[in-house]
N, C-alpha and C. Protein backbone atom coordinates (compact mmCIF):
# COMPACT_ATOMS: atom_id res chain seq x y z
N UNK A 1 -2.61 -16.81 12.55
CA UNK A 1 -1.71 -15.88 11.88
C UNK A 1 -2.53 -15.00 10.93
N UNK A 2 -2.23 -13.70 11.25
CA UNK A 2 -3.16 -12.89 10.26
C UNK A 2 -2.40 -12.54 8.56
N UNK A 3 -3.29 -12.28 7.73
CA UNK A 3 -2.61 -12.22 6.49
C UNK A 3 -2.92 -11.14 5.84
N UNK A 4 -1.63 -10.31 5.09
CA UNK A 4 -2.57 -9.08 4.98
C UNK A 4 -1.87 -8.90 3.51
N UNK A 5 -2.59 -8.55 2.29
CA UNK A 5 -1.72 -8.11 0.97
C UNK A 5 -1.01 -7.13 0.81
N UNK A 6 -0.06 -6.80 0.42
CA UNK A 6 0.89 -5.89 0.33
C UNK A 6 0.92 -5.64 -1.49
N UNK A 7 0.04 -4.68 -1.74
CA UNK A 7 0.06 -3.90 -2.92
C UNK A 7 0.73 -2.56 -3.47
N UNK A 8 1.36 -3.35 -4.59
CA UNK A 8 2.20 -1.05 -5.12
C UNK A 8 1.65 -1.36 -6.05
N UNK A 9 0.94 -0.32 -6.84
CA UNK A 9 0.51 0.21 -8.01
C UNK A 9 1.75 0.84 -9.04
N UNK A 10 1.30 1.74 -9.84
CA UNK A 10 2.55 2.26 -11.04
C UNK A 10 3.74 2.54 -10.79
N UNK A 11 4.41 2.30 -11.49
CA UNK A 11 5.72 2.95 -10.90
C UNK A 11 6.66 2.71 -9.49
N UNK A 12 6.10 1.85 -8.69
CA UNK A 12 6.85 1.41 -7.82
C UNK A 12 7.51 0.45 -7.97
N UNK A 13 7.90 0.11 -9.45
CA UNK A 13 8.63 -1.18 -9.68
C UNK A 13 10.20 -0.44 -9.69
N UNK A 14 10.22 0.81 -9.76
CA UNK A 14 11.39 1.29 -10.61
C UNK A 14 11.96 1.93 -8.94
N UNK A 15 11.27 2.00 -7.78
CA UNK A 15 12.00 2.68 -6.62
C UNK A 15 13.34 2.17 -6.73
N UNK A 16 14.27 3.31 -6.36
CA UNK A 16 15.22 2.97 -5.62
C UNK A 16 16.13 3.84 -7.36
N UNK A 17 15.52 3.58 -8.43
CA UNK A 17 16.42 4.26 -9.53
C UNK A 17 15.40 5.81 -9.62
N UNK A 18 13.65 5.48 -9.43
CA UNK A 18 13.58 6.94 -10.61
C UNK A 18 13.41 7.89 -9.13
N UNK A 19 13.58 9.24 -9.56
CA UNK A 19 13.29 10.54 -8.83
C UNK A 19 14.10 9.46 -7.07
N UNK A 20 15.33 10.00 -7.03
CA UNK A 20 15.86 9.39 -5.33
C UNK A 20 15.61 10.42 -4.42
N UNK A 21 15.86 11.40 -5.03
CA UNK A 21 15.71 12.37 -4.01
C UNK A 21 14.20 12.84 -3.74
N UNK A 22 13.17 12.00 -4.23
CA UNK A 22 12.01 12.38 -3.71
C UNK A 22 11.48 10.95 -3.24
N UNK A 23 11.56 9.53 -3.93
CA UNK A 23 11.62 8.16 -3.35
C UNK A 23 12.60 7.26 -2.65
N UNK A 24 13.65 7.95 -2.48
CA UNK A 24 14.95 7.58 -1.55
C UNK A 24 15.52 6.53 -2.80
N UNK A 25 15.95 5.62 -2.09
CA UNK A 25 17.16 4.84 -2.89
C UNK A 25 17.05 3.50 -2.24
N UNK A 26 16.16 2.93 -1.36
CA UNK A 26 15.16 1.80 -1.46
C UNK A 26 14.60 1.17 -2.74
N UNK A 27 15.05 0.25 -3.36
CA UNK A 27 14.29 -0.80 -3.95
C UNK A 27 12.90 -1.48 -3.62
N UNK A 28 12.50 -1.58 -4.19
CA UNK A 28 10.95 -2.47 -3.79
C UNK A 28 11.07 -3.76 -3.21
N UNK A 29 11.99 -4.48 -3.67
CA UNK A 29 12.55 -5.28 -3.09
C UNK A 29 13.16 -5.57 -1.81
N UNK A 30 13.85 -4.05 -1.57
CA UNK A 30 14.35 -4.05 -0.57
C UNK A 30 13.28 -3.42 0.65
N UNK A 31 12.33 -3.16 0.01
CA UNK A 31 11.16 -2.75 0.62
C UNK A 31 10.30 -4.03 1.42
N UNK A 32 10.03 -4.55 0.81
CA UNK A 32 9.58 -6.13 1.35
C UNK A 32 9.86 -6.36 1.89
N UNK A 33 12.05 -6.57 1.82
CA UNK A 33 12.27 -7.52 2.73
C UNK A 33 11.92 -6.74 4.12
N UNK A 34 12.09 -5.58 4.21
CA UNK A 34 12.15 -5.20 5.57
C UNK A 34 10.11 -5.17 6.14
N UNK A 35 9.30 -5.16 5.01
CA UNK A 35 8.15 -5.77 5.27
C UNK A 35 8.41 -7.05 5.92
N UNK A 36 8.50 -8.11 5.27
CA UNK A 36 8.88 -9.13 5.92
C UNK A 36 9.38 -9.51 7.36
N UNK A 37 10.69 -8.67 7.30
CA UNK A 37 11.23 -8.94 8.96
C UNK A 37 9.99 -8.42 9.71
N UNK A 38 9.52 -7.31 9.97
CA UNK A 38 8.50 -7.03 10.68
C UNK A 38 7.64 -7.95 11.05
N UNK A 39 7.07 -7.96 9.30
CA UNK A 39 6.21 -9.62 9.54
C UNK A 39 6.26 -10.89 10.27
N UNK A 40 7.30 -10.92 10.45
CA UNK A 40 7.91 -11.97 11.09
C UNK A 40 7.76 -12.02 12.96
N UNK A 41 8.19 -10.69 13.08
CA UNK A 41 7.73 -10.12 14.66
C UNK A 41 6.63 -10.07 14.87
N UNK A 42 5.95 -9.98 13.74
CA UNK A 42 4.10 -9.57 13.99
C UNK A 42 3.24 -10.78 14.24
N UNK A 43 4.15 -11.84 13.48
CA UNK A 43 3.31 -13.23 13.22
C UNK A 43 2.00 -12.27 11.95
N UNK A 44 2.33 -12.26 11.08
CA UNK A 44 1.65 -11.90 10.00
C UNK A 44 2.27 -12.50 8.61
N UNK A 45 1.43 -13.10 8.03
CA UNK A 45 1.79 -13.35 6.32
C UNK A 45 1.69 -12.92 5.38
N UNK A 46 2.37 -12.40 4.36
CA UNK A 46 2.25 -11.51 3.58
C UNK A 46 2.46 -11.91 1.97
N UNK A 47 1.55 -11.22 0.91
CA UNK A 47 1.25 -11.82 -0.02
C UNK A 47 1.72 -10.37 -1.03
N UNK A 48 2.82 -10.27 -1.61
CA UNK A 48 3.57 -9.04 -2.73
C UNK A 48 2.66 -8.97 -3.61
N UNK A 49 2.15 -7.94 -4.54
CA UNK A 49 1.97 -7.84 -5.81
C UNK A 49 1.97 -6.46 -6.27
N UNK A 50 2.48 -6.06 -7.12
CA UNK A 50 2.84 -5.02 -7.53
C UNK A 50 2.73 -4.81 -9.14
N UNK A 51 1.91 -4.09 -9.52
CA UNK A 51 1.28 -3.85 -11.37
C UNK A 51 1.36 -2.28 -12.07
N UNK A 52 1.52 -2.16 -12.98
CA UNK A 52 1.55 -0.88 -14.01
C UNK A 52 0.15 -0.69 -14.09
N UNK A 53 -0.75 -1.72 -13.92
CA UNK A 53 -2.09 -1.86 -14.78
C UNK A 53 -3.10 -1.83 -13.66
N UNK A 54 -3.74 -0.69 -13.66
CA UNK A 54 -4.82 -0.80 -12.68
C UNK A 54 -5.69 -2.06 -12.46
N UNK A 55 -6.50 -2.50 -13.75
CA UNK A 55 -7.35 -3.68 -13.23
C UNK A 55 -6.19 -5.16 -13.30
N UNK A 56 -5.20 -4.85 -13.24
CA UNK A 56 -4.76 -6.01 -12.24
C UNK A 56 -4.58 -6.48 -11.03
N UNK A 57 -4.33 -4.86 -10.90
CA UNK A 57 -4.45 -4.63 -9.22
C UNK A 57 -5.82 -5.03 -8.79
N UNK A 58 -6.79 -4.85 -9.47
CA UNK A 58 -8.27 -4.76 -8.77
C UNK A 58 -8.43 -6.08 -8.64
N UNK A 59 -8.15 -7.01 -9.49
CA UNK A 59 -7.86 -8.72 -10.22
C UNK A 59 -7.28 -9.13 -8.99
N UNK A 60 -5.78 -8.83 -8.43
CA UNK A 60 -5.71 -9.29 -7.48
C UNK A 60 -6.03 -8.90 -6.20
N UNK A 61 -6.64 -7.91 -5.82
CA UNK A 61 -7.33 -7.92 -4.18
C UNK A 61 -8.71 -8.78 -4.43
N UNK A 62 -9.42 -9.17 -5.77
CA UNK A 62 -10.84 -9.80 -6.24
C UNK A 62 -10.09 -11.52 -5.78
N UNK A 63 -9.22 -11.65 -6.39
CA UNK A 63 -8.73 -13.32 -5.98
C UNK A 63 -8.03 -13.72 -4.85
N UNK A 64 -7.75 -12.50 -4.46
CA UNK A 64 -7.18 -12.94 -3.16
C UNK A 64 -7.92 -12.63 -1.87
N UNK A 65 -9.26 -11.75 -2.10
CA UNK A 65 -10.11 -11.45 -0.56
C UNK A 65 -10.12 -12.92 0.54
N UNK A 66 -10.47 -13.70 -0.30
CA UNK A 66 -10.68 -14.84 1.26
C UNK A 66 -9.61 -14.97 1.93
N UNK A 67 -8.36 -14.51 1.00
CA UNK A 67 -7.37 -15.26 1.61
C UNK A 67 -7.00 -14.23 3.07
N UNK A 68 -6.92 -13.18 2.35
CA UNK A 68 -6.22 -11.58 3.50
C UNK A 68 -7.06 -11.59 4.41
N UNK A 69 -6.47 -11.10 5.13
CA UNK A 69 -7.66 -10.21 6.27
C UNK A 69 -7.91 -8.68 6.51
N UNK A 70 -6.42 -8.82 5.40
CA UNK A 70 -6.20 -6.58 5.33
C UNK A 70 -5.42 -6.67 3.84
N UNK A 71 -5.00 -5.15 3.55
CA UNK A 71 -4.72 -4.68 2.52
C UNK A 71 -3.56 -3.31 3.29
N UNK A 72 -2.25 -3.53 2.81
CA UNK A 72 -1.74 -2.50 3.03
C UNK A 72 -1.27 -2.02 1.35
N UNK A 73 -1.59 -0.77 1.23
CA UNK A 73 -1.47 -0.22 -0.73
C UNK A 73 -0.85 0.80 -0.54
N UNK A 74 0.04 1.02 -1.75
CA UNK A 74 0.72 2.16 -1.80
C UNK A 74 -0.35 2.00 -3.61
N UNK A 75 -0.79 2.90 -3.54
CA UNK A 75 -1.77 2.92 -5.00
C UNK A 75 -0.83 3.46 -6.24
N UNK A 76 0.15 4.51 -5.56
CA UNK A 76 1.10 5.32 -6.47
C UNK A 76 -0.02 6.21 -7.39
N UNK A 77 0.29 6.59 -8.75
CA UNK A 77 -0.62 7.35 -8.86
C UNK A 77 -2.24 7.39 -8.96
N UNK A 78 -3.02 6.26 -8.46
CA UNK A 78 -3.94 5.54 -9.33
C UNK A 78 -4.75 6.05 -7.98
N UNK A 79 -3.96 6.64 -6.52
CA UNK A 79 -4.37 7.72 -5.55
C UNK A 79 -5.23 8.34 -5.93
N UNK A 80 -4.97 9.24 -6.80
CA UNK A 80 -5.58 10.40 -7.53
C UNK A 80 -6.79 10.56 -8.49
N UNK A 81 -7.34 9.44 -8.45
CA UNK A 81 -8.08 9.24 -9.87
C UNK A 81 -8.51 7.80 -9.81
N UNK A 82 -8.30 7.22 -9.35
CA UNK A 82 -8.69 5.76 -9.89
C UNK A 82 -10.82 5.30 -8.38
N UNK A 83 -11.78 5.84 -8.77
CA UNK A 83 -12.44 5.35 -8.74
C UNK A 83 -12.86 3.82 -8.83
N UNK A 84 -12.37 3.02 -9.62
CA UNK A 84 -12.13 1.77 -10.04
C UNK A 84 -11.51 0.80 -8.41
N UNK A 85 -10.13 1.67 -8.34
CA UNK A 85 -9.90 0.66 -6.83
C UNK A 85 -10.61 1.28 -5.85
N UNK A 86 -10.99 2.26 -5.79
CA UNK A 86 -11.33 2.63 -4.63
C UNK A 86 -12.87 1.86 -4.72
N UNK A 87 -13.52 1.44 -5.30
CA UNK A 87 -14.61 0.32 -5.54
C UNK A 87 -14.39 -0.90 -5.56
N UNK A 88 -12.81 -1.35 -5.54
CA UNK A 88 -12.62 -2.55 -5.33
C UNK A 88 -11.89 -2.57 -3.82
N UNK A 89 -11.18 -1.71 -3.16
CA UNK A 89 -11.05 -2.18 -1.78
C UNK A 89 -12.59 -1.97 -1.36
N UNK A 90 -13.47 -1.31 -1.19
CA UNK A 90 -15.00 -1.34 -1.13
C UNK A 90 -15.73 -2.76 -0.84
N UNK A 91 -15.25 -2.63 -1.81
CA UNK A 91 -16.24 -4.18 -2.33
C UNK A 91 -15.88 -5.81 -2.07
N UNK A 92 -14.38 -5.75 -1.31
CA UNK A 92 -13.65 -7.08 -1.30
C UNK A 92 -13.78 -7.25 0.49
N UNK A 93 -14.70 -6.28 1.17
CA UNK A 93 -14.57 -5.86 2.66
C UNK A 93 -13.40 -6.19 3.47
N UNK A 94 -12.04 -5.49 3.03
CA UNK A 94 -11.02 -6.22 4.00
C UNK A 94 -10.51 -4.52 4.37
N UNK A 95 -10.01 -4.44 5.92
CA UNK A 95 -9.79 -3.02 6.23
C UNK A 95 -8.27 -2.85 5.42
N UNK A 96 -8.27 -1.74 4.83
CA UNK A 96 -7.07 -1.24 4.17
C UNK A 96 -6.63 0.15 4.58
N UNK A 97 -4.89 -0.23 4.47
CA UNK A 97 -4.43 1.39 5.13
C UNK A 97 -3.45 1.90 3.88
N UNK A 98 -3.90 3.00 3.35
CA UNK A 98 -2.80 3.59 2.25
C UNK A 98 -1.69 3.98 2.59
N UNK A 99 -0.39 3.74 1.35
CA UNK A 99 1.00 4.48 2.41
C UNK A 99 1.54 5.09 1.14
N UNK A 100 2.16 6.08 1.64
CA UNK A 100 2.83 6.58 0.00
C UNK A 100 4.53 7.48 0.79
N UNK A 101 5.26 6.77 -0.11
CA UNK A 101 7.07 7.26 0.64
C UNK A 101 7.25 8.57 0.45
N UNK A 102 6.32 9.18 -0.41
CA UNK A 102 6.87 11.22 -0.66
C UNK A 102 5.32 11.65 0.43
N UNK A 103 5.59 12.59 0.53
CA UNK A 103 4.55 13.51 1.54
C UNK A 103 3.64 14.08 0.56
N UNK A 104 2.52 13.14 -0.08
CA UNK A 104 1.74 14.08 -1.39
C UNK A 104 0.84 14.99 -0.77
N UNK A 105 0.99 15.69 0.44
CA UNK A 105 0.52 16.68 0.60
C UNK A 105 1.18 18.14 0.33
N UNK A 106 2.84 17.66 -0.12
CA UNK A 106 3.60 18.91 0.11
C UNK A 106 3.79 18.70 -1.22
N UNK A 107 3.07 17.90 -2.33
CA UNK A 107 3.64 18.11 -3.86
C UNK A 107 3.14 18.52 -4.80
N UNK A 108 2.55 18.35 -5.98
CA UNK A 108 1.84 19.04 -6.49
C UNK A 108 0.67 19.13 -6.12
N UNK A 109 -0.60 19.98 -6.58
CA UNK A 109 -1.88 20.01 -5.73
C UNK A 109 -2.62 18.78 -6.51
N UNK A 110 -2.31 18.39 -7.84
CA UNK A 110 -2.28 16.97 -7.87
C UNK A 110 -2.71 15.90 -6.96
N UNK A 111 -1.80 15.85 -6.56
CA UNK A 111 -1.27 14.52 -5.48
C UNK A 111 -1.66 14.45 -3.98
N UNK A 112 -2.16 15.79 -3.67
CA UNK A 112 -2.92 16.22 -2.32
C UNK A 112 -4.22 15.28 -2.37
N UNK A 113 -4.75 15.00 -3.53
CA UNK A 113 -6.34 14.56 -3.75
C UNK A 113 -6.12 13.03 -3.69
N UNK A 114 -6.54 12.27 -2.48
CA UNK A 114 -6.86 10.85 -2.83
C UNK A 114 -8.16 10.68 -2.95
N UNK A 115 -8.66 9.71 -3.66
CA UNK A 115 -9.92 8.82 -3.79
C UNK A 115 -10.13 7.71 -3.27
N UNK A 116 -9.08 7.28 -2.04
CA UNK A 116 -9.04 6.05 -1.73
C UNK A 116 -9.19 6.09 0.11
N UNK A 117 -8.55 8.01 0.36
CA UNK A 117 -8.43 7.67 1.88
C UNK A 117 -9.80 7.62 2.17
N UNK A 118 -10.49 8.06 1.98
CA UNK A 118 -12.08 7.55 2.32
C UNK A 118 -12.03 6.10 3.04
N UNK A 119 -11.94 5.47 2.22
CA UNK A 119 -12.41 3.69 2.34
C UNK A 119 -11.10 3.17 2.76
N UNK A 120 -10.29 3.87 3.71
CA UNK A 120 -8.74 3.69 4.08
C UNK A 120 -9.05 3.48 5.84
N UNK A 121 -8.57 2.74 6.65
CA UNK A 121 -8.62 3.30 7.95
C UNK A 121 -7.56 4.35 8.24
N UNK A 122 -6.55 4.17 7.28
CA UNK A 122 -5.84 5.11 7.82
C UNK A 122 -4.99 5.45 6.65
N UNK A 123 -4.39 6.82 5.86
CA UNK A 123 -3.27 7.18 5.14
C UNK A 123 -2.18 8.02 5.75
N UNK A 124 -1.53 7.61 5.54
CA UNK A 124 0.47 7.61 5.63
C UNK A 124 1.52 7.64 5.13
N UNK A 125 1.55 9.07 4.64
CA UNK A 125 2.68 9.47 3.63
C UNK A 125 3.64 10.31 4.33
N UNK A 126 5.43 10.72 3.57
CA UNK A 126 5.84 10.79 3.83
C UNK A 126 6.96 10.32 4.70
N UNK A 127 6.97 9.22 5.17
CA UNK A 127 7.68 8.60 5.90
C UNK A 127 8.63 7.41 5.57
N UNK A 128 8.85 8.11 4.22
CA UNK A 128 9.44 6.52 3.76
C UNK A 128 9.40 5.37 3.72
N UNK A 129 10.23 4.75 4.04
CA UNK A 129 10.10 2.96 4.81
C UNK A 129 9.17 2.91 5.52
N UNK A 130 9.64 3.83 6.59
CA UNK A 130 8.47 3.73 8.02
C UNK A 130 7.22 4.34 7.32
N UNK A 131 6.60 4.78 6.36
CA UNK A 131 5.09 4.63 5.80
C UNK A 131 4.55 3.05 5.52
N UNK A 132 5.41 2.23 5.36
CA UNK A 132 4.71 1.27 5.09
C UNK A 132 5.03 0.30 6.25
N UNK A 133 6.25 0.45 6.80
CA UNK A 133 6.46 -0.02 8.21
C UNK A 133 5.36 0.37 9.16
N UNK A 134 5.13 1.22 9.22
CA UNK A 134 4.03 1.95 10.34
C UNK A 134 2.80 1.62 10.25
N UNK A 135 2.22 1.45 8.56
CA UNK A 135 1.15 1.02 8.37
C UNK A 135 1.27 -0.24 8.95
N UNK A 136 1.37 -1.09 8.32
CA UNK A 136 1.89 -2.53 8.56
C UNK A 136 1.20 -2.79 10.15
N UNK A 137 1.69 -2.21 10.95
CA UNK A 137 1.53 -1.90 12.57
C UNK A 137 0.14 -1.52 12.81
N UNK A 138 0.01 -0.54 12.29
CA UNK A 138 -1.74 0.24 12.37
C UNK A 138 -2.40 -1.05 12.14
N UNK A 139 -2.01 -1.43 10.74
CA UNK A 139 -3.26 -2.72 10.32
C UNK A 139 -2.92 -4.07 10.93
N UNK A 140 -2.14 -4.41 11.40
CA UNK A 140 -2.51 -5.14 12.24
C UNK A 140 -2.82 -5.47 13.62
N UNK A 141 -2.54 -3.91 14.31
CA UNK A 141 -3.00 -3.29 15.44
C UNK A 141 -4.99 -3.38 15.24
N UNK A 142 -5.50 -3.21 14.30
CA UNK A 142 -7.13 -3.23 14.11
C UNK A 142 -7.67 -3.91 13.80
N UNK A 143 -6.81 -5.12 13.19
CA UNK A 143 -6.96 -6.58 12.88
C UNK A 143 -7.05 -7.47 13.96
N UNK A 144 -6.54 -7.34 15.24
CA UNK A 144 -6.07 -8.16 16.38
C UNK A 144 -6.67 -6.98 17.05
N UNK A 145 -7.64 -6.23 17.11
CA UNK A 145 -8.71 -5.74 18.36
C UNK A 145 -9.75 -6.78 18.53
């Protein structure tokens, strides 16, 4: 059974209340679960964590590498700027695919700039649910080659 972490960075604690009409009306919670069912079809195990605080995030892909075999991240804003994870998916060698539920290519010129798709096999925005549904699929489609 493959195992893969399922990380949100800032602000994805609050989906489903802040900005709906640009993050839908999905909960994070309710985000999982439908991670989960998938998971379940995939034969994949999945490990939640979700932080305000960048080096917690980094804290947990550092304590949890042996365990995963992948990384699916929604970084939220930490996309844009955070050098820091993008040195810690780097450095923990597990393939990771970024997903983000608004299309940050169509938002501010901001949010166009990641620092992470580099060291990403693959990024996937816009698609709501199915961004992290889809990922989910990708990474364990390259996991099981």
């Amino acid at each position: 059974m493959r195992k893969v972490l399922v990380v949100n960075g800032p602000n994805l604690n609050l989906l489903g209340e802040r900005e709906p009409e640009i993050y839908g009306s999905l909960t994070l919670a309710q985000v999982n679960n439908e991670l989960e069912k998938l998971a379940e079809e995939l034969d994949v195990s999945l490990k939640f964590f979700q932080s305000n605080h960048e080096g917690s995030i980094i804290d947990f892909l550092h304590n949890h590498r042996q365990w995963a075999d992948g990384i699916l991240i929604n970084p939220g804003a930490l996309t844009h700027y955070s050098y820091a994870l993008r040195d810690a998916i780097v450095g923990v060698q597990l393939p990771a695919v970024e997903v983000h539920i608004s299309d940050i290519h169509a938002r501010e010129p901001f949010r166009k700039i990641s620092v992470l798709k580099e060291v990403c096999l693959k990024q996937i925005s816009g698609r709501g649910l199915n961004s992290y549904l889809d990922g989910l699929k990708l990474l364990v489609a390259h996991l099981n080659r």
